[in-house]
C-alpha atoms as a PDB file:
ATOM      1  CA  UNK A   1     -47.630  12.714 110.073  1.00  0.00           C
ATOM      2  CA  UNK A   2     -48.038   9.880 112.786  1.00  0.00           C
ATOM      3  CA  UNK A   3     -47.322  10.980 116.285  1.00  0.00           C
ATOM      4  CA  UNK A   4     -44.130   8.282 116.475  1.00  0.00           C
ATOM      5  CA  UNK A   5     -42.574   9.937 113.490  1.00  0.00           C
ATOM      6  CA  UNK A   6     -42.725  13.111 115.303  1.00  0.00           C
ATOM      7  CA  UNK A   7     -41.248  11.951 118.732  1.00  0.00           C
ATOM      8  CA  UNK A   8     -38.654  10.079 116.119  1.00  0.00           C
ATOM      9  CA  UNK A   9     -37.412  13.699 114.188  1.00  0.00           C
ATOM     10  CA  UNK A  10     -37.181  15.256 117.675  1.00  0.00           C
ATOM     11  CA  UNK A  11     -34.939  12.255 119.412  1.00  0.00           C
ATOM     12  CA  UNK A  12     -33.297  12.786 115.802  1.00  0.00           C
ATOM     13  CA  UNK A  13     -32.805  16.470 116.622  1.00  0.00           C
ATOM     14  CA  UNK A  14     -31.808  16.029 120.537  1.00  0.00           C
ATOM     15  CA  UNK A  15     -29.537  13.108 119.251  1.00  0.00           C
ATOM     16  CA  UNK A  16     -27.388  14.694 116.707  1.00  0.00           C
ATOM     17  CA  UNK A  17     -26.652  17.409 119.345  1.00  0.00           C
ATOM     18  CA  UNK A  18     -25.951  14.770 122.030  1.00  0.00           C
ATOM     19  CA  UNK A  19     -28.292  16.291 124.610  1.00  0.00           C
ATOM     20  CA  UNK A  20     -29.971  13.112 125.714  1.00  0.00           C
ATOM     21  CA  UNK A  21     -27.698  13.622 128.870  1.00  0.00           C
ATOM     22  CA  UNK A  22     -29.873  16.658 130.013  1.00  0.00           C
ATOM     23  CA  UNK A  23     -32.639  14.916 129.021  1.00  0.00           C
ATOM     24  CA  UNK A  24     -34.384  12.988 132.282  1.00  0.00           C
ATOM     25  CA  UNK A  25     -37.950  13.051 133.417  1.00  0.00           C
ATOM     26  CA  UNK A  26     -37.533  15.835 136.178  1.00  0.00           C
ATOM     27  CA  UNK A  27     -36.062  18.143 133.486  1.00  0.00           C
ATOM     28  CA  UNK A  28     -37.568  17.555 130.723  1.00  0.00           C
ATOM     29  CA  UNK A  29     -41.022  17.963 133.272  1.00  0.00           C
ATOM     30  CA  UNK A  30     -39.494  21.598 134.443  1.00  0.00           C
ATOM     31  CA  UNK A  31     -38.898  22.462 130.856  1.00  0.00           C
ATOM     32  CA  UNK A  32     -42.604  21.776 129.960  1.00  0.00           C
ATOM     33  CA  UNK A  33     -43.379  24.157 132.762  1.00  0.00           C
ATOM     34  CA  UNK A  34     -40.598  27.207 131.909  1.00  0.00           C
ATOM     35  CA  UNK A  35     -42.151  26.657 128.232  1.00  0.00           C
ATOM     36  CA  UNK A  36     -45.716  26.927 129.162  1.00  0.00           C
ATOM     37  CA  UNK A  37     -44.487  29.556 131.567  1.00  0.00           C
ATOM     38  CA  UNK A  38     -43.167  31.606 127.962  1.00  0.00           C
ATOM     39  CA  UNK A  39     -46.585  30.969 126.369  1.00  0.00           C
ATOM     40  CA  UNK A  40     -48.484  32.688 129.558  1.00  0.00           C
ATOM     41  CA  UNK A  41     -45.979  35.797 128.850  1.00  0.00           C
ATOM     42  CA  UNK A  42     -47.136  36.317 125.394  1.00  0.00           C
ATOM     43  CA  UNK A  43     -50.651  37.432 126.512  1.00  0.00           C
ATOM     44  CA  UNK A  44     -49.660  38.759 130.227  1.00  0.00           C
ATOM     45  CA  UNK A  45     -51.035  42.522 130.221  1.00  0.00           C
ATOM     46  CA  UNK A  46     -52.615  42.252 126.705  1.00  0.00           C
ATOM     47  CA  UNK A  47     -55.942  40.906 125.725  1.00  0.00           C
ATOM     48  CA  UNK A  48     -56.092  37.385 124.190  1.00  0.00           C
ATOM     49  CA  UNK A  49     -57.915  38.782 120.947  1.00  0.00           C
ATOM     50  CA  UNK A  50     -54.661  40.716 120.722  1.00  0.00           C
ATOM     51  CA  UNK A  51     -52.100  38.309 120.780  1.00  0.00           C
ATOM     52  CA  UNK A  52     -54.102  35.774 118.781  1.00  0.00           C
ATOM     53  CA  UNK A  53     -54.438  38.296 116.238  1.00  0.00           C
ATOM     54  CA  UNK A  54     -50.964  39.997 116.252  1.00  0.00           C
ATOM     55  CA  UNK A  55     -48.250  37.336 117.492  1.00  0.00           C
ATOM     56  CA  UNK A  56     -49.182  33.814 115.645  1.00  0.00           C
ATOM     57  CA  UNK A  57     -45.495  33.244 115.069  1.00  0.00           C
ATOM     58  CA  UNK A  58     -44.838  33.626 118.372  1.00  0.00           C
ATOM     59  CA  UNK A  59     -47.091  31.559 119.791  1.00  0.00           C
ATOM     60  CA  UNK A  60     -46.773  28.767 117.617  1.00  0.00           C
ATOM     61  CA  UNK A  61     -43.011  28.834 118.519  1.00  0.00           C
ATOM     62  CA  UNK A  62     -43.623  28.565 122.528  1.00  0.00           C
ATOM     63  CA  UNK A  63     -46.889  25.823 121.910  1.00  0.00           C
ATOM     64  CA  UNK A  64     -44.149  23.630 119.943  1.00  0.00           C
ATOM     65  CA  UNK A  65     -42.027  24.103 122.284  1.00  0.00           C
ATOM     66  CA  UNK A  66     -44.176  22.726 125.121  1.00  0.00           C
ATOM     67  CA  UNK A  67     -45.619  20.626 122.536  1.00  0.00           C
ATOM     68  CA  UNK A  68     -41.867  18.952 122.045  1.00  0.00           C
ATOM     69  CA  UNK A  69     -41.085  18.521 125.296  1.00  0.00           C
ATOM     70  CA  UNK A  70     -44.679  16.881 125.650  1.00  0.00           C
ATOM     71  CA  UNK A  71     -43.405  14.321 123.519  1.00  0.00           C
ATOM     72  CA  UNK A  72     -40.066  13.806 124.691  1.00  0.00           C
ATOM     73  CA  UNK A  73     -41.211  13.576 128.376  1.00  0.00           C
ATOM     74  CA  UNK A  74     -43.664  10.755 127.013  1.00  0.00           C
ATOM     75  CA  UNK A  75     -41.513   8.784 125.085  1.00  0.00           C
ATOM     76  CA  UNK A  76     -38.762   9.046 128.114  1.00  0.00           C
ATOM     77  CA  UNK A  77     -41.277   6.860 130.293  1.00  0.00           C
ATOM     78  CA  UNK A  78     -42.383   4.816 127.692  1.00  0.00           C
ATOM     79  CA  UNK A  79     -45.715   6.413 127.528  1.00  0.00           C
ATOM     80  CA  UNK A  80     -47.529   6.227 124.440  1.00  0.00           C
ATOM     81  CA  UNK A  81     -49.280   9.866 123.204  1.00  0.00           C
ATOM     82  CA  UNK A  82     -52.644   8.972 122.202  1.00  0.00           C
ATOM     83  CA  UNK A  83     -53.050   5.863 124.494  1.00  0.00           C
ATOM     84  CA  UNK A  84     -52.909   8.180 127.422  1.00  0.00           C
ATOM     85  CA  UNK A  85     -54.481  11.118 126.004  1.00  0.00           C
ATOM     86  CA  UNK A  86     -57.397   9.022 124.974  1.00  0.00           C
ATOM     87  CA  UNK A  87     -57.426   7.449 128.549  1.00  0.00           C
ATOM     88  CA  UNK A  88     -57.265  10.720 130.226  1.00  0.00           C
ATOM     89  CA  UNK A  89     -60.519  11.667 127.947  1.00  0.00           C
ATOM     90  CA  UNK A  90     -62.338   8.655 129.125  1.00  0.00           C
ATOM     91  CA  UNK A  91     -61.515   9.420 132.683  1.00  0.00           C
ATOM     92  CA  UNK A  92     -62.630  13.014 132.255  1.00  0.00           C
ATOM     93  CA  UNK A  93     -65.957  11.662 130.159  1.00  0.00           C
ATOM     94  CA  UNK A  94     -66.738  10.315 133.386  1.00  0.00           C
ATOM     95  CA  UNK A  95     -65.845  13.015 135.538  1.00  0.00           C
ATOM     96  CA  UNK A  96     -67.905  15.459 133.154  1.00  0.00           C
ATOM     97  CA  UNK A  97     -70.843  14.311 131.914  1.00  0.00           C
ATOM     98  CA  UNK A  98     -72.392  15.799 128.969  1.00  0.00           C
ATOM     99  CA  UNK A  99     -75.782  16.310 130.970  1.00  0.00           C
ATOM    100  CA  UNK A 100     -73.933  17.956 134.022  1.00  0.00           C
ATOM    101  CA  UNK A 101     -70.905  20.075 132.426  1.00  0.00           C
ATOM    102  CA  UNK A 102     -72.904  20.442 129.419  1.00  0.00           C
ATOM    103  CA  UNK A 103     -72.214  24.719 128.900  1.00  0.00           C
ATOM    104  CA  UNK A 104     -70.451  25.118 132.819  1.00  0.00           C
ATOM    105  CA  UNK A 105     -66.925  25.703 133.461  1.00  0.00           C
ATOM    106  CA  UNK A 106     -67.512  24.232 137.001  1.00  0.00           C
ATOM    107  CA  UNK A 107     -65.042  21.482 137.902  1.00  0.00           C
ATOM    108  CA  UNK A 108     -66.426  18.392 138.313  1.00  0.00           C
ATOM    109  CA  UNK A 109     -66.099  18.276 142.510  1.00  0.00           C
ATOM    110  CA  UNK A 110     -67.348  21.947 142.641  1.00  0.00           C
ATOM    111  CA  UNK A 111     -69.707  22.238 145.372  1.00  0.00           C
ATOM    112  CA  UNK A 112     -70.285  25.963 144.859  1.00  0.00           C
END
């Protein structure tokens, strides 16, 4: 399934419900947080092994949820998904050069 037929099943969704209303950039940007926020709680106090092992349904509920709001934040400003993932990936090519991230979790601007 194409990205755009995705974004269209979830307007779909949002539409039949008539929640466009709620839907503008500022909250649909706070709901990506408060989502990503309910991800982080799944593994607060536990190891990740743990909750990758024992709560896949529950994690693959709270990534589509930030993974829906993704979209619909992207499609409200007329952004297309891939074009600006894949021109966030050359920017960070740049930043992170195979020959000087290659193995290093260092940012790119580290100086330490």
């Amino acid at each position: 399934m194409e990205i755009q037929e995705l974004v269209d099943e979830i307007n779909q969704f949002r539409d039949e419900r008539n929640w466009r209303q709620f839907h503008n950039a500022k909250d649909l940007a706070l709901s990506i947080s408060l989502e990503a926020s309910e991800l982080l709680e799944l593994f607060q106090w536990k190891s990740a092994d743990d909750v990758v092992s024992g709560s896949q349904q529950e994690l693959a509920e709270e990534l589509a949820d930030v993974l829906i709001y993704c979209l619909m934040l992207a499609d409200d400003l007329d952004f297309d998904p891939g074009t600006i993932i894949r021109q966030k990936l050359e920017t960070n090519r740049q930043k992170y050069t195979i020959e000087e991230s290659y193995g290093s979790s260092e940012k790119y601007n580290s100086t330490e």
